[in-house]
C-alpha atoms as a PDB file:
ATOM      1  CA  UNK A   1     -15.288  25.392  20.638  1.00  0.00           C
ATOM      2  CA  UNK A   2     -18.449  25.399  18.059  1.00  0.00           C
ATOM      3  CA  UNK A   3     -17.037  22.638  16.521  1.00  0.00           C
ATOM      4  CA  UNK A   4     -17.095  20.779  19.879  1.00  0.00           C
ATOM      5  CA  UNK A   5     -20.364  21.951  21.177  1.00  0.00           C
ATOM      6  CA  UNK A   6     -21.131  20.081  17.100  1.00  0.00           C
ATOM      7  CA  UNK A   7     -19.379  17.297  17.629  1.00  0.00           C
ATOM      8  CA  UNK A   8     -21.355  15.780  20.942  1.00  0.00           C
ATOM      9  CA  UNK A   9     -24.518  17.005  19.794  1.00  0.00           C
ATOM     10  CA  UNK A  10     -24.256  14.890  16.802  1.00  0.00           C
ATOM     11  CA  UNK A  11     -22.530  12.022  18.580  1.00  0.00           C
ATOM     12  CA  UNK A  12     -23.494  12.162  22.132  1.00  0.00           C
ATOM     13  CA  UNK A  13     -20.640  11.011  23.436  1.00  0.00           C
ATOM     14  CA  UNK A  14     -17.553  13.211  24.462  1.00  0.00           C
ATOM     15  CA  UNK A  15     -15.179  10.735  23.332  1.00  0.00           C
ATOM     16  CA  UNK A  16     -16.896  10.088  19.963  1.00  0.00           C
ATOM     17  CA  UNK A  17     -16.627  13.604  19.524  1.00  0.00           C
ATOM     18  CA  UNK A  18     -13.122  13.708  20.585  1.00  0.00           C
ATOM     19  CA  UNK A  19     -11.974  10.839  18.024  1.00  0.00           C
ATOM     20  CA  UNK A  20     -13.862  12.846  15.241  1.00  0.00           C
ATOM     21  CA  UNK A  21     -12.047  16.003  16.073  1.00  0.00           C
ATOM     22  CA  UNK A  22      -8.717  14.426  16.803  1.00  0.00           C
ATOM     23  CA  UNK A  23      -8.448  15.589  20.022  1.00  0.00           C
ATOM     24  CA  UNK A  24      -8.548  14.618  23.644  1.00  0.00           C
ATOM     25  CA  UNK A  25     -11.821  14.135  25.735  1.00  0.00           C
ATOM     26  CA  UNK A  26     -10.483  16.302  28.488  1.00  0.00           C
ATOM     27  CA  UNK A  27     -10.407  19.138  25.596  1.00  0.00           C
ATOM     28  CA  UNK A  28     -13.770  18.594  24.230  1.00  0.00           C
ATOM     29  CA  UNK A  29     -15.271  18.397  27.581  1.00  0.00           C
ATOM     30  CA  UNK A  30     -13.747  21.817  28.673  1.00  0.00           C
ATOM     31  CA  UNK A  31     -14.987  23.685  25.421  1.00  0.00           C
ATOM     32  CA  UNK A  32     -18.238  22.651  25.670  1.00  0.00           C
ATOM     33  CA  UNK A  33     -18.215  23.974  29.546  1.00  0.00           C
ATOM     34  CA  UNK A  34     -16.606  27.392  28.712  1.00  0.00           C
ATOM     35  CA  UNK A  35     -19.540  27.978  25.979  1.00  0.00           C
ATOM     36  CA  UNK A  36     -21.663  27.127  29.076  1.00  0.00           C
ATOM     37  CA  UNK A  37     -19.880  28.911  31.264  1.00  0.00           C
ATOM     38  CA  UNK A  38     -19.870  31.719  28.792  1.00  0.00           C
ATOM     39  CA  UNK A  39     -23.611  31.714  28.096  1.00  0.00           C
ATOM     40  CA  UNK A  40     -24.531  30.653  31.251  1.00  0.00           C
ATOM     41  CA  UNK A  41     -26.655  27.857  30.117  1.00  0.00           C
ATOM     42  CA  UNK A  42     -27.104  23.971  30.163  1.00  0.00           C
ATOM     43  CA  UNK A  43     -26.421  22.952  26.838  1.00  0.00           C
ATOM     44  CA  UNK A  44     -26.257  18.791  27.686  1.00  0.00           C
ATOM     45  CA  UNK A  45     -28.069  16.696  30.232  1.00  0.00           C
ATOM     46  CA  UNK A  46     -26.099  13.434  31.028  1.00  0.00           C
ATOM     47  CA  UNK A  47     -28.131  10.317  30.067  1.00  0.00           C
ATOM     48  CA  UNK A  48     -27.164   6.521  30.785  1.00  0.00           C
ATOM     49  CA  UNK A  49     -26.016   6.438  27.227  1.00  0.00           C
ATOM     50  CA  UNK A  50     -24.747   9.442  26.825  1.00  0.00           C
ATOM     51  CA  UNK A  51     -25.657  13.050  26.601  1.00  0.00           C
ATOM     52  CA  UNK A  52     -28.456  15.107  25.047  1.00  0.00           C
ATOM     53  CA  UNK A  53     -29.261  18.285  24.570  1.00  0.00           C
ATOM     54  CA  UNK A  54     -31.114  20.173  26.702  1.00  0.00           C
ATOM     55  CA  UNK A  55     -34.108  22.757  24.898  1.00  0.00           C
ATOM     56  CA  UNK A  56     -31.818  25.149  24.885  1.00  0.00           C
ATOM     57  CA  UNK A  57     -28.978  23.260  23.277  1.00  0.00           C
ATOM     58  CA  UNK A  58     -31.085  22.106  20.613  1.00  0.00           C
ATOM     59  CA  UNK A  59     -31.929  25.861  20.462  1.00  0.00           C
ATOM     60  CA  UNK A  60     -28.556  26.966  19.591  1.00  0.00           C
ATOM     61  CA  UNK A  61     -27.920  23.733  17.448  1.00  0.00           C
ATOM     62  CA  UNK A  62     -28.918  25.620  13.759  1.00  0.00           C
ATOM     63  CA  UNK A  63     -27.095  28.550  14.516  1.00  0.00           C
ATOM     64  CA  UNK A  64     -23.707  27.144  15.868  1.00  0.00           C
ATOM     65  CA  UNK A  65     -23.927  24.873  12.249  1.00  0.00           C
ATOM     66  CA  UNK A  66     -24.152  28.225  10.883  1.00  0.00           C
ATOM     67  CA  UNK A  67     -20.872  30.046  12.399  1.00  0.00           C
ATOM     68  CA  UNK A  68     -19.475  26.856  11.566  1.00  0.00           C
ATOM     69  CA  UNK A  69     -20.465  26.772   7.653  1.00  0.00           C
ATOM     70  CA  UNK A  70     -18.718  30.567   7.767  1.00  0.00           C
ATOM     71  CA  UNK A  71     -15.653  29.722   9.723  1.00  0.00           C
ATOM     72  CA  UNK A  72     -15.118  26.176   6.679  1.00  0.00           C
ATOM     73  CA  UNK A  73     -15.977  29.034   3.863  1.00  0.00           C
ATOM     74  CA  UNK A  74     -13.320  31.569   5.741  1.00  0.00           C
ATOM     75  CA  UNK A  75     -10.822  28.823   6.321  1.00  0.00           C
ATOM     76  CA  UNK A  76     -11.258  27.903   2.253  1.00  0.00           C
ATOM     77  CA  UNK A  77     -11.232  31.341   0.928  1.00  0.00           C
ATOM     78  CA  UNK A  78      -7.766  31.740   3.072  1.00  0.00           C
ATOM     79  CA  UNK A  79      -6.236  29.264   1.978  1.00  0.00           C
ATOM     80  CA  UNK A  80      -7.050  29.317  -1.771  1.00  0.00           C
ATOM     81  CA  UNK A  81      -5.515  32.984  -1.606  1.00  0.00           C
ATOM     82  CA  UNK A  82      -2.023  31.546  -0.339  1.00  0.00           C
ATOM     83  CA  UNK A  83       0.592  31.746  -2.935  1.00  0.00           C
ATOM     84  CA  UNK A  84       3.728  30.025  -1.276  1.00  0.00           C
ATOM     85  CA  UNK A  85       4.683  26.506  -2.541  1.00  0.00           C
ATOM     86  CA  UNK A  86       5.524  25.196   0.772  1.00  0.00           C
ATOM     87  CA  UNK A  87       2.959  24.011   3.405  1.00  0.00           C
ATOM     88  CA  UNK A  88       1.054  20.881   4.344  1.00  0.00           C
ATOM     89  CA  UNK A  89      -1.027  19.335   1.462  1.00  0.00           C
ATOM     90  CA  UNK A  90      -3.635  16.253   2.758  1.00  0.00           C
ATOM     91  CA  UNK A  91      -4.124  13.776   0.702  1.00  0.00           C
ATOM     92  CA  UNK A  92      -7.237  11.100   0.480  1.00  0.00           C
ATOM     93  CA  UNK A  93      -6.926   7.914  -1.095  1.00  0.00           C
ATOM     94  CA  UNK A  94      -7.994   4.179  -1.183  1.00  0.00           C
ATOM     95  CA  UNK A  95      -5.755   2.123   1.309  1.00  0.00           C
ATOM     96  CA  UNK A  96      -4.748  -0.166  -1.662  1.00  0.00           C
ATOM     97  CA  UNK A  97      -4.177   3.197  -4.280  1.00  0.00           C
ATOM     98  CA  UNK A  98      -2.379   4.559  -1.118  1.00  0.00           C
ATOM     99  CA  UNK A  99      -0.334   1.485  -0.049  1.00  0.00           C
ATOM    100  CA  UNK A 100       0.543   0.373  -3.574  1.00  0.00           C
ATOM    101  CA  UNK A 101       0.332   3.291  -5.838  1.00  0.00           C
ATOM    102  CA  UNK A 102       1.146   6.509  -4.107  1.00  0.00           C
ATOM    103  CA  UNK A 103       4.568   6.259  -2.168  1.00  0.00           C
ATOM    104  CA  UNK A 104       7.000   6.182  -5.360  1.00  0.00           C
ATOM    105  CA  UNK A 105       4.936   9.549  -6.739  1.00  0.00           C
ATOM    106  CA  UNK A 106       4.962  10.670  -3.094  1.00  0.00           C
ATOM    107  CA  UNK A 107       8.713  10.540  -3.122  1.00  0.00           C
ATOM    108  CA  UNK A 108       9.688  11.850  -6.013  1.00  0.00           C
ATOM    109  CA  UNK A 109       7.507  15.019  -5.190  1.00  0.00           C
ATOM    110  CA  UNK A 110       9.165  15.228  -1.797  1.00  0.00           C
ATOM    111  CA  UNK A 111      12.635  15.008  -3.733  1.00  0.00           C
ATOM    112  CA  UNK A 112      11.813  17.948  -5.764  1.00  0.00           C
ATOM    113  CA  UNK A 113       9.682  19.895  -3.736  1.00  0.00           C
ATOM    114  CA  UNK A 114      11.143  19.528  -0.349  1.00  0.00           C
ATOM    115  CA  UNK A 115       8.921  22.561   1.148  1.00  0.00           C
ATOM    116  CA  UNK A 116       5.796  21.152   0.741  1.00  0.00           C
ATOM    117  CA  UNK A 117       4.805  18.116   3.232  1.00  0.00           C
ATOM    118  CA  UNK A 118       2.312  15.860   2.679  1.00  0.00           C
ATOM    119  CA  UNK A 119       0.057  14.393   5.298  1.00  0.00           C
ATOM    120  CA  UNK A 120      -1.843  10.775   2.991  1.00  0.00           C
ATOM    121  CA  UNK A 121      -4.522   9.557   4.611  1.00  0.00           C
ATOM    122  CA  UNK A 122      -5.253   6.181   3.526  1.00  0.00           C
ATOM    123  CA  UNK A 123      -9.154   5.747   3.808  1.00  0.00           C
ATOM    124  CA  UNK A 124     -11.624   3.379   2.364  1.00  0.00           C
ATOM    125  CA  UNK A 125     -14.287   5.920   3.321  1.00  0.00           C
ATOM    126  CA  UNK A 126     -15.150   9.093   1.706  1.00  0.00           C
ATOM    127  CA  UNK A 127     -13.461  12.224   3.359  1.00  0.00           C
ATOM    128  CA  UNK A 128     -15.299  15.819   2.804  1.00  0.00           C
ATOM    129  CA  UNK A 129     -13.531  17.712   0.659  1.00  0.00           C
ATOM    130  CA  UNK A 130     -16.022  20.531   1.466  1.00  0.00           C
ATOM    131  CA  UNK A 131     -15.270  20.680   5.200  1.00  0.00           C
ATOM    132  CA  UNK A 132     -11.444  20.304   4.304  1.00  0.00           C
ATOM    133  CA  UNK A 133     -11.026  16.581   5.407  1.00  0.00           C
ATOM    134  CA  UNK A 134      -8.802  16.645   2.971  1.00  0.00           C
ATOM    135  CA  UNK A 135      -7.094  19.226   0.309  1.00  0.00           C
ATOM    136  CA  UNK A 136      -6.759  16.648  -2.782  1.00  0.00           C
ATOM    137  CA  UNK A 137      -8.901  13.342  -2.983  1.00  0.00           C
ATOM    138  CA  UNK A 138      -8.377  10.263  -5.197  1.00  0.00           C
ATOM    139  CA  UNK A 139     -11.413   8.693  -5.617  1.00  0.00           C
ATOM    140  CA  UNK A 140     -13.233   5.312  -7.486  1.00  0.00           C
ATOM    141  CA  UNK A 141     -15.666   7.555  -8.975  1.00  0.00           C
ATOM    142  CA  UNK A 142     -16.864  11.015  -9.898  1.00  0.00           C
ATOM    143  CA  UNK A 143     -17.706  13.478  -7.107  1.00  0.00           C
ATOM    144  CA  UNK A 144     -20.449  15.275  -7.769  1.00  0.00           C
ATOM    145  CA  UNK A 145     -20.607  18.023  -4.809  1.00  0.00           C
ATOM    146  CA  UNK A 146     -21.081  21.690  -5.564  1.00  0.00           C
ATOM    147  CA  UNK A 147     -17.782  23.630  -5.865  1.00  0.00           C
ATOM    148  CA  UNK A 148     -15.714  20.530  -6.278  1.00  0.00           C
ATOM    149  CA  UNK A 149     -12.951  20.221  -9.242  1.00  0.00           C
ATOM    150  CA  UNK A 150     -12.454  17.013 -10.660  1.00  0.00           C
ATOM    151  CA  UNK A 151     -10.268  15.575 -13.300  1.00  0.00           C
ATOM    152  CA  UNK A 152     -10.387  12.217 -14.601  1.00  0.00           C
ATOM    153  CA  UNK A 153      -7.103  10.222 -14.900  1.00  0.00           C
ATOM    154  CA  UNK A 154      -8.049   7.238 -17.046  1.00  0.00           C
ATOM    155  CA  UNK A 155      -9.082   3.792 -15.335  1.00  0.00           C
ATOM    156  CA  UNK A 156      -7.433   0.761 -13.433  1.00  0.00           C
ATOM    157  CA  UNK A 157      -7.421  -2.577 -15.884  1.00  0.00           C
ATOM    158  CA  UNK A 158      -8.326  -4.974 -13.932  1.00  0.00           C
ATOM    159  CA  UNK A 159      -7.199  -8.590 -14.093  1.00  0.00           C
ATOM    160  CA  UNK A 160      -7.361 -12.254 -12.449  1.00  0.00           C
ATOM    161  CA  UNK A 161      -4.475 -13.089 -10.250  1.00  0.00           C
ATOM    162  CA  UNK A 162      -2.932 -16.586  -8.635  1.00  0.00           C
ATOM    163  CA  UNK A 163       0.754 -16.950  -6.669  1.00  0.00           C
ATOM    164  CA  UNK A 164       2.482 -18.807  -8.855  1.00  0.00           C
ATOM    165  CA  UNK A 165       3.585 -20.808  -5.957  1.00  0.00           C
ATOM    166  CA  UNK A 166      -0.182 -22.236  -5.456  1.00  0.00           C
ATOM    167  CA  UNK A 167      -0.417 -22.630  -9.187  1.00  0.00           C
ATOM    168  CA  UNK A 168       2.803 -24.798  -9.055  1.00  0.00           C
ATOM    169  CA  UNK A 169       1.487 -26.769  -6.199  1.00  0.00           C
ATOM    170  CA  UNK A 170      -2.138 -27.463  -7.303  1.00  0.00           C
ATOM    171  CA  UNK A 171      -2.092 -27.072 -11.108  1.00  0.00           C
ATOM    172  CA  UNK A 172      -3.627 -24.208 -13.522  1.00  0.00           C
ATOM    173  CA  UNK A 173      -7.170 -23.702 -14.736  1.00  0.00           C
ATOM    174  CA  UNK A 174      -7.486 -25.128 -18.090  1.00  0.00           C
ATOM    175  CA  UNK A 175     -10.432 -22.450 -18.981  1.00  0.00           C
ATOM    176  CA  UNK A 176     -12.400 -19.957 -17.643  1.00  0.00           C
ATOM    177  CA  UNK A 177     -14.868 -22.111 -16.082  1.00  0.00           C
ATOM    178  CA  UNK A 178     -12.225 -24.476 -14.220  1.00  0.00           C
ATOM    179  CA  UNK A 179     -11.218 -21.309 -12.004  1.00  0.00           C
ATOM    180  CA  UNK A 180     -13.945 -22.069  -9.887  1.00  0.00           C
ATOM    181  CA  UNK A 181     -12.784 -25.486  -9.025  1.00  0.00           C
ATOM    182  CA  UNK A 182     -10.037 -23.671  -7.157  1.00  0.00           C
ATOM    183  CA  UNK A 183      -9.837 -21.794  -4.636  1.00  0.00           C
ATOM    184  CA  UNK A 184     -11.192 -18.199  -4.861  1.00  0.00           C
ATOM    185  CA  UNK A 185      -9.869 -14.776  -2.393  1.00  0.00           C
ATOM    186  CA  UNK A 186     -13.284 -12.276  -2.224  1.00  0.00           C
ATOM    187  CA  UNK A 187     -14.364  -9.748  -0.110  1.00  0.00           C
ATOM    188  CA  UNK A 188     -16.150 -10.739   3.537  1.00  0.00           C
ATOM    189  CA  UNK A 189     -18.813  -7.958   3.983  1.00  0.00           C
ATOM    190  CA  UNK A 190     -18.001  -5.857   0.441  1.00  0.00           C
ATOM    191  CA  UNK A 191     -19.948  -7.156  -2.444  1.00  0.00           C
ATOM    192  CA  UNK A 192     -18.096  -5.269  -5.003  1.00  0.00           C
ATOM    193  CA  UNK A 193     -16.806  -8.343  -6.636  1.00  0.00           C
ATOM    194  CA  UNK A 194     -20.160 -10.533  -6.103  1.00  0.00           C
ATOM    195  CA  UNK A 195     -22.042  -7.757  -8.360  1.00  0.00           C
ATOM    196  CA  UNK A 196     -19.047  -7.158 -10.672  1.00  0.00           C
ATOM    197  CA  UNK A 197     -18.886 -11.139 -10.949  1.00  0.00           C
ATOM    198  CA  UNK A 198     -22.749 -11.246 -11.500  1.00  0.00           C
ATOM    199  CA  UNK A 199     -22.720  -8.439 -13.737  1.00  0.00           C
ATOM    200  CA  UNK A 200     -20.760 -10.409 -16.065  1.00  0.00           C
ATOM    201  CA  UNK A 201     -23.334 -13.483 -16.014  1.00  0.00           C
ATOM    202  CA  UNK A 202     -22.112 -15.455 -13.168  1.00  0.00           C
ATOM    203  CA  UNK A 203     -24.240 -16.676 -10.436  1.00  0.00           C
ATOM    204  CA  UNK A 204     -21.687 -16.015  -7.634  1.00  0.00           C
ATOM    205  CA  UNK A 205     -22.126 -16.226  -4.023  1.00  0.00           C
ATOM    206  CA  UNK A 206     -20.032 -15.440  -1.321  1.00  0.00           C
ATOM    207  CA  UNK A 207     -19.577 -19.037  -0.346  1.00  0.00           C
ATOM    208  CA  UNK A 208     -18.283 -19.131  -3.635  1.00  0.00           C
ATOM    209  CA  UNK A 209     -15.072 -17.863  -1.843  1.00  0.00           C
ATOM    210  CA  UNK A 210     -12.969 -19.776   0.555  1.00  0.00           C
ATOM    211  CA  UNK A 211     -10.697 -16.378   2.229  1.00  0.00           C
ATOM    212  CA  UNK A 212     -12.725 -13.416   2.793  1.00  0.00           C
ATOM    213  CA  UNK A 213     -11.247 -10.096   3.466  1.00  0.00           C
ATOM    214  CA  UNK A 214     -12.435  -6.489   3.054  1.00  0.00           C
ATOM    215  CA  UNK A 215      -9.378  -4.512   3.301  1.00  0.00           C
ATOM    216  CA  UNK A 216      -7.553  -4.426  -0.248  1.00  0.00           C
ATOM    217  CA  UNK A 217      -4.076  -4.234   0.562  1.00  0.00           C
ATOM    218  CA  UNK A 218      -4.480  -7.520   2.838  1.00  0.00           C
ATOM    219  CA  UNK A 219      -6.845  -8.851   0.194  1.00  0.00           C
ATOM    220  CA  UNK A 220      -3.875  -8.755  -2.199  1.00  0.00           C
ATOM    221  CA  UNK A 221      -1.212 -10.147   0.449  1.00  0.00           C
ATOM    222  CA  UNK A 222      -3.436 -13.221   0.868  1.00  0.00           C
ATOM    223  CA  UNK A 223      -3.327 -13.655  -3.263  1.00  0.00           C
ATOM    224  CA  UNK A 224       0.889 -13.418  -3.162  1.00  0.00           C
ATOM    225  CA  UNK A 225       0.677 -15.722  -0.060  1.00  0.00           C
ATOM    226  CA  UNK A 226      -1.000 -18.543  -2.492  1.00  0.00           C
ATOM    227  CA  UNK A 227      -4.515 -18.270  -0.630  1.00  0.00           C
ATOM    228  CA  UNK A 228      -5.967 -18.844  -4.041  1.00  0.00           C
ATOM    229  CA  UNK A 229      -7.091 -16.668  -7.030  1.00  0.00           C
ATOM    230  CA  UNK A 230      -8.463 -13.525  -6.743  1.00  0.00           C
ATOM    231  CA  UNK A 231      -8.568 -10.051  -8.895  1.00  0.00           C
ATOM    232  CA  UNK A 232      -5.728  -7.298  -8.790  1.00  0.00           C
ATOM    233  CA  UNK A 233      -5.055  -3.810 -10.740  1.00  0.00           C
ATOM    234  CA  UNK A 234      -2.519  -5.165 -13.811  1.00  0.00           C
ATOM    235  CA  UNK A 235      -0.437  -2.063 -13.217  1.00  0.00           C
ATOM    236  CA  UNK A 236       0.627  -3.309  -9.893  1.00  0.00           C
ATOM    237  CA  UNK A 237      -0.186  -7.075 -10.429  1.00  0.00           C
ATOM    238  CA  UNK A 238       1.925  -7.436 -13.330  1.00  0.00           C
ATOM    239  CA  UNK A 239       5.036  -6.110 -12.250  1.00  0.00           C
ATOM    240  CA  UNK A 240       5.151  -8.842  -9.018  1.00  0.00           C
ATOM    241  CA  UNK A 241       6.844 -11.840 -10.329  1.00  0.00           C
ATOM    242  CA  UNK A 242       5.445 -13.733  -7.380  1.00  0.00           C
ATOM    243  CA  UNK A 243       2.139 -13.662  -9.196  1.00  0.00           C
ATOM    244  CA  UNK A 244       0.607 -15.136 -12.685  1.00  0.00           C
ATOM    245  CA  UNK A 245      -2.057 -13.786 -14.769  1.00  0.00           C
ATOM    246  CA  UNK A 246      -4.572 -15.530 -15.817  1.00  0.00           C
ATOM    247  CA  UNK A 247      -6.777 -15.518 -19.298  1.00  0.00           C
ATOM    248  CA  UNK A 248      -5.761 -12.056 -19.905  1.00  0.00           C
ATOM    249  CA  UNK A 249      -7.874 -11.868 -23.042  1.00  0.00           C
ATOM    250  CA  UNK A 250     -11.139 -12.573 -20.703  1.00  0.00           C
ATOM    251  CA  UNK A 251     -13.118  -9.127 -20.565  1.00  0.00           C
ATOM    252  CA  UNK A 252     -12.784  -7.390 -17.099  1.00  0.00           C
ATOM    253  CA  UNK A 253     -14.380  -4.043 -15.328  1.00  0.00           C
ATOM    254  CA  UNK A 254     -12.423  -1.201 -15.096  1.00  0.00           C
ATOM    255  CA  UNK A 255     -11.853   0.828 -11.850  1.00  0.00           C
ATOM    256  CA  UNK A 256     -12.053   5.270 -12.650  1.00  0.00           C
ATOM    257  CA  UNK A 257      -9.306   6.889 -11.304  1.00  0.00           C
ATOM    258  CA  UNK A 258     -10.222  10.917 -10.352  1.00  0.00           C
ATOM    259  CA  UNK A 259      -8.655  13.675  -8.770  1.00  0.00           C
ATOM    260  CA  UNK A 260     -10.860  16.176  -7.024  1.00  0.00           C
ATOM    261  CA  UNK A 261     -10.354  19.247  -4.764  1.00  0.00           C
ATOM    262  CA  UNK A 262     -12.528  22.264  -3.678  1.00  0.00           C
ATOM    263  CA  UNK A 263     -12.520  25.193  -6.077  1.00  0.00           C
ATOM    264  CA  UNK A 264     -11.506  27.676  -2.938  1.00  0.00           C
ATOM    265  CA  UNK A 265      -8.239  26.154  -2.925  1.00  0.00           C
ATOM    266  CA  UNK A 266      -7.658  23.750  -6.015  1.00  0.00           C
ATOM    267  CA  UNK A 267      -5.625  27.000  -7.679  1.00  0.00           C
ATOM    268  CA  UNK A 268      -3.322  27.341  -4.405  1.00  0.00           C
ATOM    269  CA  UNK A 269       0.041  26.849  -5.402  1.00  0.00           C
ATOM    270  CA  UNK A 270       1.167  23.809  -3.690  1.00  0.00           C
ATOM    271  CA  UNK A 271      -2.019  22.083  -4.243  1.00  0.00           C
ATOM    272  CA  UNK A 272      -1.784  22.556  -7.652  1.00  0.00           C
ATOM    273  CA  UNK A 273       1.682  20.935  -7.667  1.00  0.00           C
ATOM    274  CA  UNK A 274       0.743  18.337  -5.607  1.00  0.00           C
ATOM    275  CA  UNK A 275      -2.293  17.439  -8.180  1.00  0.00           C
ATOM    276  CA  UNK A 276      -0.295  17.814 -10.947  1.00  0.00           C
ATOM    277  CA  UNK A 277       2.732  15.528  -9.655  1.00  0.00           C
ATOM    278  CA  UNK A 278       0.104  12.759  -8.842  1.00  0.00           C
ATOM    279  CA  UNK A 279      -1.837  13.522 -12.538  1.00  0.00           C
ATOM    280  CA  UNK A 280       1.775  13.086 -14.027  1.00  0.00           C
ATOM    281  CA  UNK A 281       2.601   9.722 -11.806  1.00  0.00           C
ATOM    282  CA  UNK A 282      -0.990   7.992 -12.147  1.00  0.00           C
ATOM    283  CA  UNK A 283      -0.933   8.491 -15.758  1.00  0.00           C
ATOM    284  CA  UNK A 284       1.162   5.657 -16.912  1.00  0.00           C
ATOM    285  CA  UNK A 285      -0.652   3.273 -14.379  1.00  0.00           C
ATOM    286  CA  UNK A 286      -4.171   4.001 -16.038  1.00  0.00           C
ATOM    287  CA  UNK A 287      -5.651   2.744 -19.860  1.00  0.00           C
END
């Protein structure tokens, strides 16, 4: 209930709560009335957009953040102190390290350790390991939160990537400079390749681009498809025969590959084997 009463104080919205939580609006709505009920106060006044706490919601506000803080360190200590190798393990990862990378590793683990399930979450955002979003992430860079464990894998080569079917139809770039007299796949919104691009000495622009899209796994469909040229990890790149690389030799960024989990529960058994298992199956995929 404290984590509802949270929930549409920071959101004001029952449902917005309810989507966060992952649970119905019918449910958040009745917890928040049975603290009222309970404490015999107002703790939201309906607004046209919404709902806001009353003065003596925003009373209680610090001190419900509080229980929860202990109930996320209780929840932690518990289950850091669990010593079966069976049980759910969540997983966080890039939709593209998720969609691409993940399943074969995924399957062998469930193969040998057919007690443990696994629940991946494939997220471009950054779940909180501290308020157990997740029990292992695999992140792009180095957390840096208090009472996180991390371990760096190696890092994704990346390289530059054409459908051999559109190379076939409209011919192949000479040199480096002709790629941009064809057509280029980039990111819409995400400027990660207009600053790696630029950080290299190119003057890119997004119009430099002719198909736009910020999700990674479609990003690399619309490179197979013969959309144009874009930029793929090698270790899944090369292994398509759909797809040609292109001047291998020309020097590209690198992508860090790291594990990470909270300290409370990074020794738990079937965490551990789950960290290990993906350790052992990234490890060939990295330089």
């Amino acid at each position: 209930m404290i984590q509802s009463f949270l929930a549409v104080a920071e959101t004001g919205s029952l449902s917005e709560a309810a989507r966060q939580l992952g649970v119905s609006q019918p449910t958040v709505g009745r917890q928040v009335r049975s603290i009222e009920d309970h404490l015999e106060v107002t703790l939201f006044n309906r607004q046209p957009r919404g709902l806001a706490l009353t003065e003596t919601g925003k009373a209680l506000l610090p001190h419900a953040r509080q229980m929860a803080d202990g109930l996320r360190t209780i929840s932690l200590i518990a289950a850091g102190r669990s010593d079966k190798l069976s049980g759910p393990v969540r997983i966080t990862a890039s939709v593209f390290t998720a969609q691409y990378q993940l399943p074969p590793i995924l399957a062998q683990l469930r193969a040998e350790e057919p007690e443990i399930s696994i629940d991946l979450v494939p997220s471009d955002k950054t779940e909180n390991l501290l308020f157990r979003e997740a029990d292992i992430a695999l992140r792009m860079y180095r957390p840096e939160q208090l009472d996180i464990v991390t371990r760096h894998i190696g890092d994704l080569e990346l390289g530059i990537y054409a459908a051999r079917s559109y190379l076939d139809r409209v011919g192949r770039p000479e040199t480096f400079d002709d790629l941009f007299d064809f057509d280029m796949v980039g990111y819409d919104r995400n400027d990660d390749i207009l600053r790696g691009m630029r950080e290299l000495g190119l003057a890119a622009q997004r119009d430099w681009f002719v198909t736009r899209c910020d999700h990674h796994a479609v990003y690399w469909e619309l490179i197979r498809a013969g959309c144009g040229i874009g930029f793929a990890q090698v270790s899944i790149a090369d292994s398509d025969p759909q797809v040609e690389r292109l001047f291998a030799q020309f020097p590209m960024p690198t992508l860090p590959l790291w594990l990470a989990s909270h300290e409370a529960v990074r020794s738990t058994p079937r965490i551990k084997r789950v960290w290990d298992a993906l350790a052992a199956g990234l490890l060939p995929r990295v330089s």
